[in-house]
C-alpha atoms as a PDB file:
ATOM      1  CA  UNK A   1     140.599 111.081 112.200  1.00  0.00           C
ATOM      2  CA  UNK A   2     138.059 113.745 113.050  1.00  0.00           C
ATOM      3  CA  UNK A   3     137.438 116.701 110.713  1.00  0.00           C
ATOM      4  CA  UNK A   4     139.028 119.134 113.640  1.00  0.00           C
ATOM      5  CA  UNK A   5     142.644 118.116 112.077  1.00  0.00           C
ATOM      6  CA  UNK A   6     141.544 119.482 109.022  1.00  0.00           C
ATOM      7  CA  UNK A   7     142.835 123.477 107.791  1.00  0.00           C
ATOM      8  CA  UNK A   8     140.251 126.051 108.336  1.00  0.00           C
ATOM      9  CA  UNK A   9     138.674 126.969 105.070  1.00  0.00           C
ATOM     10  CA  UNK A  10     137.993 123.254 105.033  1.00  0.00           C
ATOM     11  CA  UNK A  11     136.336 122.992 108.024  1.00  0.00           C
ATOM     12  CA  UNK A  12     134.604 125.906 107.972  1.00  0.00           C
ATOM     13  CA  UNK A  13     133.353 124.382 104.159  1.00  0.00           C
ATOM     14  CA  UNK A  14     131.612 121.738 106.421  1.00  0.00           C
ATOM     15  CA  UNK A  15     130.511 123.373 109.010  1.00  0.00           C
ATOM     16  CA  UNK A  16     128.209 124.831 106.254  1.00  0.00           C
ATOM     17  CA  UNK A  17     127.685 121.731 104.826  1.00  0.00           C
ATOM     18  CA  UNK A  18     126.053 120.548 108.216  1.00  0.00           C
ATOM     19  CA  UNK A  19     128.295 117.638 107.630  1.00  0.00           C
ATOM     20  CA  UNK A  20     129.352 117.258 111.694  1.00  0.00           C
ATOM     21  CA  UNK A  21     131.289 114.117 111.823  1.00  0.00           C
ATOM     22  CA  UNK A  22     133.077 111.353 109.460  1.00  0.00           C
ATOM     23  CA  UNK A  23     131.641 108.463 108.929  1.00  0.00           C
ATOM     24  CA  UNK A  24     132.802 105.219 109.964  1.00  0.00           C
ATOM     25  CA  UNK A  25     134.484 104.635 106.948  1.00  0.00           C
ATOM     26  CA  UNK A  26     136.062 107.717 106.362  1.00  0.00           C
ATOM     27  CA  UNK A  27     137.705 107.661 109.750  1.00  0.00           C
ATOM     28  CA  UNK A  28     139.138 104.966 108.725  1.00  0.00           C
ATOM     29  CA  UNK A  29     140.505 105.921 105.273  1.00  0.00           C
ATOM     30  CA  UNK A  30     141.096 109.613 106.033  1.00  0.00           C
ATOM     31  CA  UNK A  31     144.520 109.270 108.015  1.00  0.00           C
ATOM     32  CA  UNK A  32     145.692 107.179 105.335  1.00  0.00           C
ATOM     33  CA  UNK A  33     145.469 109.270 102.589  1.00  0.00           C
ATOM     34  CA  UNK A  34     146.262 112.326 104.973  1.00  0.00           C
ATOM     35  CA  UNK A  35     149.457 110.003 105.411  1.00  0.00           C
ATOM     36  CA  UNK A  36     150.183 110.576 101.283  1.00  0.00           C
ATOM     37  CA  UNK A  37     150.245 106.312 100.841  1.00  0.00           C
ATOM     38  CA  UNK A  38     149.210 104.742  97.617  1.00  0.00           C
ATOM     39  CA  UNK A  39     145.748 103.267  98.215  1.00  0.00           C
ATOM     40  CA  UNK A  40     143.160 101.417  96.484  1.00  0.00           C
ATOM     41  CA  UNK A  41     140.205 101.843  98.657  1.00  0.00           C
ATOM     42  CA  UNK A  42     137.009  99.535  98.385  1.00  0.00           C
ATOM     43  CA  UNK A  43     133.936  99.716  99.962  1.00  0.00           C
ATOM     44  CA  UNK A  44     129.750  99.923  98.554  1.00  0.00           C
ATOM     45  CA  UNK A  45     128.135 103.011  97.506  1.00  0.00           C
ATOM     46  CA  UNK A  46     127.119 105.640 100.527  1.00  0.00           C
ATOM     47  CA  UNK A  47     130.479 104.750 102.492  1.00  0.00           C
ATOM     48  CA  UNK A  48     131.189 108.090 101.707  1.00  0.00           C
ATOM     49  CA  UNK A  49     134.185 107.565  99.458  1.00  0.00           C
ATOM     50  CA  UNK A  50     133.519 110.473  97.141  1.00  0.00           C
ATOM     51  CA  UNK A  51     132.928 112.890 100.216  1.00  0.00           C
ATOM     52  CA  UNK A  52     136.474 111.503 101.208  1.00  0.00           C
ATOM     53  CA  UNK A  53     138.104 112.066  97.630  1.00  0.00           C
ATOM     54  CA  UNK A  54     137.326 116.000  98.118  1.00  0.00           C
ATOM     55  CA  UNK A  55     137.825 116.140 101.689  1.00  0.00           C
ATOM     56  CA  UNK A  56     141.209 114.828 101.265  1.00  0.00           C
ATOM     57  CA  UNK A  57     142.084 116.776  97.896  1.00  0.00           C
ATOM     58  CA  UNK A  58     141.088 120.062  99.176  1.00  0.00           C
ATOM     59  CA  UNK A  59     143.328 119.328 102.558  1.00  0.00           C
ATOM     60  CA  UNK A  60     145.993 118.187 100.262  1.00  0.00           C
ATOM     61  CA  UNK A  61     145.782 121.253  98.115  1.00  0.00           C
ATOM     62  CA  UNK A  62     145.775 123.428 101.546  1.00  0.00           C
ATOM     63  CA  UNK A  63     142.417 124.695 100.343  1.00  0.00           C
ATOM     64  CA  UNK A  64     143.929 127.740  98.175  1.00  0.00           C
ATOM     65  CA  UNK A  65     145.016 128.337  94.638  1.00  0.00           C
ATOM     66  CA  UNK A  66     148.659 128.080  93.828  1.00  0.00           C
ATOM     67  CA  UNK A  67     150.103 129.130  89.856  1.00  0.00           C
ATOM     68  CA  UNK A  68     148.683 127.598  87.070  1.00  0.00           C
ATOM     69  CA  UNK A  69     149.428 123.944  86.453  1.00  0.00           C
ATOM     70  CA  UNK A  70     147.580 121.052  87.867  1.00  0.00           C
ATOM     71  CA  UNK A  71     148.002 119.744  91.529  1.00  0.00           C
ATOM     72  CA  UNK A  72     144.971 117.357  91.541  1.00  0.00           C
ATOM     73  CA  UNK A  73     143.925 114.607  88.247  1.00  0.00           C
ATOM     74  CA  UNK A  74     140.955 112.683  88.943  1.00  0.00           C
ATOM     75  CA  UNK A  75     139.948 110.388  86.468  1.00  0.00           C
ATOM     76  CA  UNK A  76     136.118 109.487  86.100  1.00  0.00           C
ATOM     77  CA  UNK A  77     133.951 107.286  83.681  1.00  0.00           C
ATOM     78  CA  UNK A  78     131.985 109.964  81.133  1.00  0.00           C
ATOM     79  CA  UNK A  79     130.824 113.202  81.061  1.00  0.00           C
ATOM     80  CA  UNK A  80     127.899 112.528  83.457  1.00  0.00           C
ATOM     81  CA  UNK A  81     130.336 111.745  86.167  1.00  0.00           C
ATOM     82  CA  UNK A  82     132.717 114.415  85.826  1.00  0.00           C
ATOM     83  CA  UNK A  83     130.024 116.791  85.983  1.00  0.00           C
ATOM     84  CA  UNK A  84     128.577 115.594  89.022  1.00  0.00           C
ATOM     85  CA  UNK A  85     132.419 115.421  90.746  1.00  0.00           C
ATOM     86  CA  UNK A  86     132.708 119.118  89.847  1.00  0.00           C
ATOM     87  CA  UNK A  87     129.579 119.958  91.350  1.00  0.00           C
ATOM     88  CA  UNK A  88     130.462 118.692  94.219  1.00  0.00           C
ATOM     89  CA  UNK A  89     133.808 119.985  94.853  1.00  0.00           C
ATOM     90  CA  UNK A  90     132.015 123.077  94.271  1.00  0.00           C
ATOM     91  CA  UNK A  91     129.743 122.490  97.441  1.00  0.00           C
ATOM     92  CA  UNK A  92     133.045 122.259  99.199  1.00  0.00           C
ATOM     93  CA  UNK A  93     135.465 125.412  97.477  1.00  0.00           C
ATOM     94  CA  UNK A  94     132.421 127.882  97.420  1.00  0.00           C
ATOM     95  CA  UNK A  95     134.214 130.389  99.466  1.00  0.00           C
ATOM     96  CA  UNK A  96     137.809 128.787  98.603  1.00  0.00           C
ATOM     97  CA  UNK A  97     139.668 130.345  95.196  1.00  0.00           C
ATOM     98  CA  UNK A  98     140.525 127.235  94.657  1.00  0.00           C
ATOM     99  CA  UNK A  99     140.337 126.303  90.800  1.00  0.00           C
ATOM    100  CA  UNK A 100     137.965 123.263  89.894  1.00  0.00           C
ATOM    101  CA  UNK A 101     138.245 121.923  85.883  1.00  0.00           C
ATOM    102  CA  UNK A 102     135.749 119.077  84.263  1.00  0.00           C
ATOM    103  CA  UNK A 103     137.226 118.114  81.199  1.00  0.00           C
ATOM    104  CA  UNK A 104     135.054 115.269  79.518  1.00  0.00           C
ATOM    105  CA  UNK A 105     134.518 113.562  76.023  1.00  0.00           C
ATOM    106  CA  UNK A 106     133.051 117.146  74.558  1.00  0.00           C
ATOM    107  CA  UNK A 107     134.128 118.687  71.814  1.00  0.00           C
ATOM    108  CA  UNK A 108     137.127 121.529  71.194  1.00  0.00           C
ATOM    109  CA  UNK A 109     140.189 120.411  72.877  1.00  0.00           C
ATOM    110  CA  UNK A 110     141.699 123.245  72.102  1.00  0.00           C
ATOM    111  CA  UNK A 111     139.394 125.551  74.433  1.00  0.00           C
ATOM    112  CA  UNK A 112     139.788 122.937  76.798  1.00  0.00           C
ATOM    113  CA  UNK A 113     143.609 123.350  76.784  1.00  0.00           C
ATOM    114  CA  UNK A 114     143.436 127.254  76.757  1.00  0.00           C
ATOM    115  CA  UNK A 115     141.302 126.561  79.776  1.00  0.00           C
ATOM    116  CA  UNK A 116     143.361 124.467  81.718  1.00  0.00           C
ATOM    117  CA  UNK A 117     146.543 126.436  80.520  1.00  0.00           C
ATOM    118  CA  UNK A 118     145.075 129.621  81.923  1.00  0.00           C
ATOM    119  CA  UNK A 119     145.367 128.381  85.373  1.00  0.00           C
ATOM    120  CA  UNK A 120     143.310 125.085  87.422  1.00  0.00           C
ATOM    121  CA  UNK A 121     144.344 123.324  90.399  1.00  0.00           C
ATOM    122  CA  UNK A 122     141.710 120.344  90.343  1.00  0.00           C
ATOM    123  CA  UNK A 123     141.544 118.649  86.616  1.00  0.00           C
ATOM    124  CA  UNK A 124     138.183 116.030  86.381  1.00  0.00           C
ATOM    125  CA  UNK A 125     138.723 114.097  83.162  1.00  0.00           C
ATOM    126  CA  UNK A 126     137.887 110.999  81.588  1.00  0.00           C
ATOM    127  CA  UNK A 127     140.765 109.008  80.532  1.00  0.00           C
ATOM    128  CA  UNK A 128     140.059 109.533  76.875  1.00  0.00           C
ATOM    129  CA  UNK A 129     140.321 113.010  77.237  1.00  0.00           C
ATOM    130  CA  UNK A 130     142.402 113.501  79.729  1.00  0.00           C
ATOM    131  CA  UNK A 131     145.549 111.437  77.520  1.00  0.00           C
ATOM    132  CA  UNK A 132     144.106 113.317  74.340  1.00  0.00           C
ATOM    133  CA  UNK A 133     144.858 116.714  76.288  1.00  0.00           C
ATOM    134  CA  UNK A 134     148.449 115.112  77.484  1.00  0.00           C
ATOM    135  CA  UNK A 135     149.027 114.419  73.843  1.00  0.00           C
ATOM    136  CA  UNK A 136     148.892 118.022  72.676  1.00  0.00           C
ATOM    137  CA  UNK A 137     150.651 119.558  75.874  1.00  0.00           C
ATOM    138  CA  UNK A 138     147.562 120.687  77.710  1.00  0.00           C
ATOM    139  CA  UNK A 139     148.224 119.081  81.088  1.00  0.00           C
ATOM    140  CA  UNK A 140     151.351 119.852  82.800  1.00  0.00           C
ATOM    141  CA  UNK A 141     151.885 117.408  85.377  1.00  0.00           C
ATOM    142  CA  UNK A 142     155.142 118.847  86.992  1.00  0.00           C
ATOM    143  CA  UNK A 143     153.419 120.532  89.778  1.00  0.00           C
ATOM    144  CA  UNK A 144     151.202 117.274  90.477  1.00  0.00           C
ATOM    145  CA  UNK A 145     149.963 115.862  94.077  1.00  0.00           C
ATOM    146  CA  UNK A 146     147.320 113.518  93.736  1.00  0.00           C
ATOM    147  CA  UNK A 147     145.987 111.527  91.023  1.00  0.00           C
ATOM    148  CA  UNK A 148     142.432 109.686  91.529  1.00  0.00           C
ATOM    149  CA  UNK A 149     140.515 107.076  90.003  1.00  0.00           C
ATOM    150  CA  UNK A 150     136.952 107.834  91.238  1.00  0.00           C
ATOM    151  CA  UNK A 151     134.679 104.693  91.212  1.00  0.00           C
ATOM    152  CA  UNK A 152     137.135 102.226  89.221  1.00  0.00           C
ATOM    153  CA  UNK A 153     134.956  99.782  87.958  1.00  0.00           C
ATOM    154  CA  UNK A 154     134.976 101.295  84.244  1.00  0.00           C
ATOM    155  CA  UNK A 155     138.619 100.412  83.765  1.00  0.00           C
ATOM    156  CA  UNK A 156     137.189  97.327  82.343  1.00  0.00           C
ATOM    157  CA  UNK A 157     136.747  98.831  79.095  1.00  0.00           C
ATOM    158  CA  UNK A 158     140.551  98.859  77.467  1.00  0.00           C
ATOM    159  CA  UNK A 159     140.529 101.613  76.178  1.00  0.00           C
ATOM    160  CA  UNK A 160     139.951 103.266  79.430  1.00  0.00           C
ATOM    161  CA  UNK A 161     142.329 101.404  81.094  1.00  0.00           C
ATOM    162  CA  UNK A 162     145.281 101.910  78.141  1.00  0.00           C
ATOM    163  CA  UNK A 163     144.499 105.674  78.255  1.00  0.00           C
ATOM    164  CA  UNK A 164     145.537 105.653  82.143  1.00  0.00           C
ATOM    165  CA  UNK A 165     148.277 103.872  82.703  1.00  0.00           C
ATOM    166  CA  UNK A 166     149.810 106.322  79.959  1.00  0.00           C
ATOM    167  CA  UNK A 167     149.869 109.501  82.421  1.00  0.00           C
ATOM    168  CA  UNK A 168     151.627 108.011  85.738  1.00  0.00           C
ATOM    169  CA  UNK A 169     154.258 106.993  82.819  1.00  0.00           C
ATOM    170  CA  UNK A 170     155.382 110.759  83.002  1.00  0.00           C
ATOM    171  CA  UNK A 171     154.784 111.708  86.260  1.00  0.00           C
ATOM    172  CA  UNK A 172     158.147 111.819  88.614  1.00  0.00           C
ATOM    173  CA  UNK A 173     156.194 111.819  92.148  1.00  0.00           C
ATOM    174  CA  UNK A 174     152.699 112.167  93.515  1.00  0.00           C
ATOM    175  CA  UNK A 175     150.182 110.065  95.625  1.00  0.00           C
ATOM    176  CA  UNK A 176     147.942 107.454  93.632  1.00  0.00           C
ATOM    177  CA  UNK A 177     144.294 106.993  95.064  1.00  0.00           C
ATOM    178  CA  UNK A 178     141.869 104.188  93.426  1.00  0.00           C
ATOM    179  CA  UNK A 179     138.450 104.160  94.537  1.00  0.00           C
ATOM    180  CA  UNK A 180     136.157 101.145  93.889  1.00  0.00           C
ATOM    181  CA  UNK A 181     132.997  99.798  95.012  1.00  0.00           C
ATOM    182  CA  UNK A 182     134.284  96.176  93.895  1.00  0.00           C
ATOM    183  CA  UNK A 183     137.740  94.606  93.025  1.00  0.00           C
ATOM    184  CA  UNK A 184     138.144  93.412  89.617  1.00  0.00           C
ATOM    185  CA  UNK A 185     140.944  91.623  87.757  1.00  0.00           C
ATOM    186  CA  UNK A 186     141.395  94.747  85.490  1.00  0.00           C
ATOM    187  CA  UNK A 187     141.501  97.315  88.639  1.00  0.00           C
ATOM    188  CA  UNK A 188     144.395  94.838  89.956  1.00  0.00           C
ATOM    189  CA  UNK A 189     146.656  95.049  87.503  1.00  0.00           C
ATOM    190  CA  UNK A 190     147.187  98.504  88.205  1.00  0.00           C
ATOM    191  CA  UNK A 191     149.595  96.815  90.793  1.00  0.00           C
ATOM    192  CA  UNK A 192     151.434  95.998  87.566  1.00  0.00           C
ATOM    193  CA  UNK A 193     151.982 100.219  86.945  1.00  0.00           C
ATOM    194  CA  UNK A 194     151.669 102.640  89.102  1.00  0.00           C
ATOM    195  CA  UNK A 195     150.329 101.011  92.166  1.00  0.00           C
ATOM    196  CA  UNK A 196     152.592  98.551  92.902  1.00  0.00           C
ATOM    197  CA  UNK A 197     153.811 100.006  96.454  1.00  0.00           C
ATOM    198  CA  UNK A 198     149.651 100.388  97.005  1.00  0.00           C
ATOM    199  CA  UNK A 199     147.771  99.187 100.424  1.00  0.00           C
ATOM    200  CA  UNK A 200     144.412  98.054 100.179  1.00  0.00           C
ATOM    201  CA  UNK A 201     141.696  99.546 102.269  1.00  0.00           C
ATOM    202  CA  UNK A 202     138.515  97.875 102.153  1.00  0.00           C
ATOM    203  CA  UNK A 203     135.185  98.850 104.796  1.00  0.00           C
ATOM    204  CA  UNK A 204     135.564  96.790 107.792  1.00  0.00           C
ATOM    205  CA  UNK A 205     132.215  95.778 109.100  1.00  0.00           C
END
């Protein structure tokens, strides 16, 4: 898949990105999750996963704002990480309106679901958070089109991994993405929830 099948904002996000061409991975994993399959998708660091994740969010999410709830969950290890994944969807939605959320292991939930409730279209949480939020009615997941686990090696911890599989529980459709450098026995059993009709993509070489 080349980045010409992509909408224009998108395109146009790269073009000032100087980022040309996909790499060889992300040609490969691209159409799929253009395609809207479950995936778990291994391969080493600088594969270009993460440039993938927002590549194919944004696309998914036609580049533009739309209401208030949710269309985008990605799930990352700590506060570090969801910073950094914000930052770099902001790279991409610069001139885009649409809405990009970190919400990490920080204090005042409450802000965080006044935040969220006023109107976001990509959430970045850690699972702790993110269930914490679900608990009190801060995420509304009715309007929901992707959900991402962004480098999935931290599901090892259980309370991680309990605080996931708790969300898909209440969600009636969307497309499940797992990103992983390595396969572990803890990522598989996701099979056992919500990725049970999942393909596996791993980097040919």
């Amino acid at each position: 898949m080349s980045f010409k099948k992509l909408n224009i904002p998108l395109k146009e996000a790269l073009e000032r990105l100087e980022i040309e061409n996909p790499l060889p991975f992300q040609k490969q994993i691209l159409p799929k999750i253009k395609s809207g399959r479950d995936l778990f998708i291994v391969a080493p660091e600088g594969s270009g996963k993460t440039t993938a994740l927002v590549i194919s969010t944004i696309q998914k999410l036609e580049s533009a704002a739309f209401e208030d709830a949710p269309r985008a969950l990605i799930f990352v290890q700590d506060k570090e990480a969801a910073l950094a994944l914000e930052e770099e969807f902001n790279k991409f939605t610069k001139y885009m309106d649409l809405r990009v959320y970190s919400a990490h292991d920080a204090p005042d939930i409450s802000k965080q679901k006044d935040d969220i409730y006023d109107g976001v279209d990509i959430v970045i949480a850690t699972p702790k958070k993110l269930f914490q939020l679900f608990k009190i009615t801060g995420i509304n997941v009715s309007q929901l089109k992707i959900l991402a686990v962004e480098d999935a090696e931290f599901l090892t911890k259980n309370s991680d991994y309990n605080d996931l599989i708790r969300i898909p529980q209440h969600i009636t459709k969307c497309q499940y993405l797992v990103f992983a450098s390595t396969m572990n026995p803890k990522i598989e059993r996701l099979k056992d929830s919500f990725m049970a009709r999942a393909e596996m993509l791993r980097l040919k070489v």
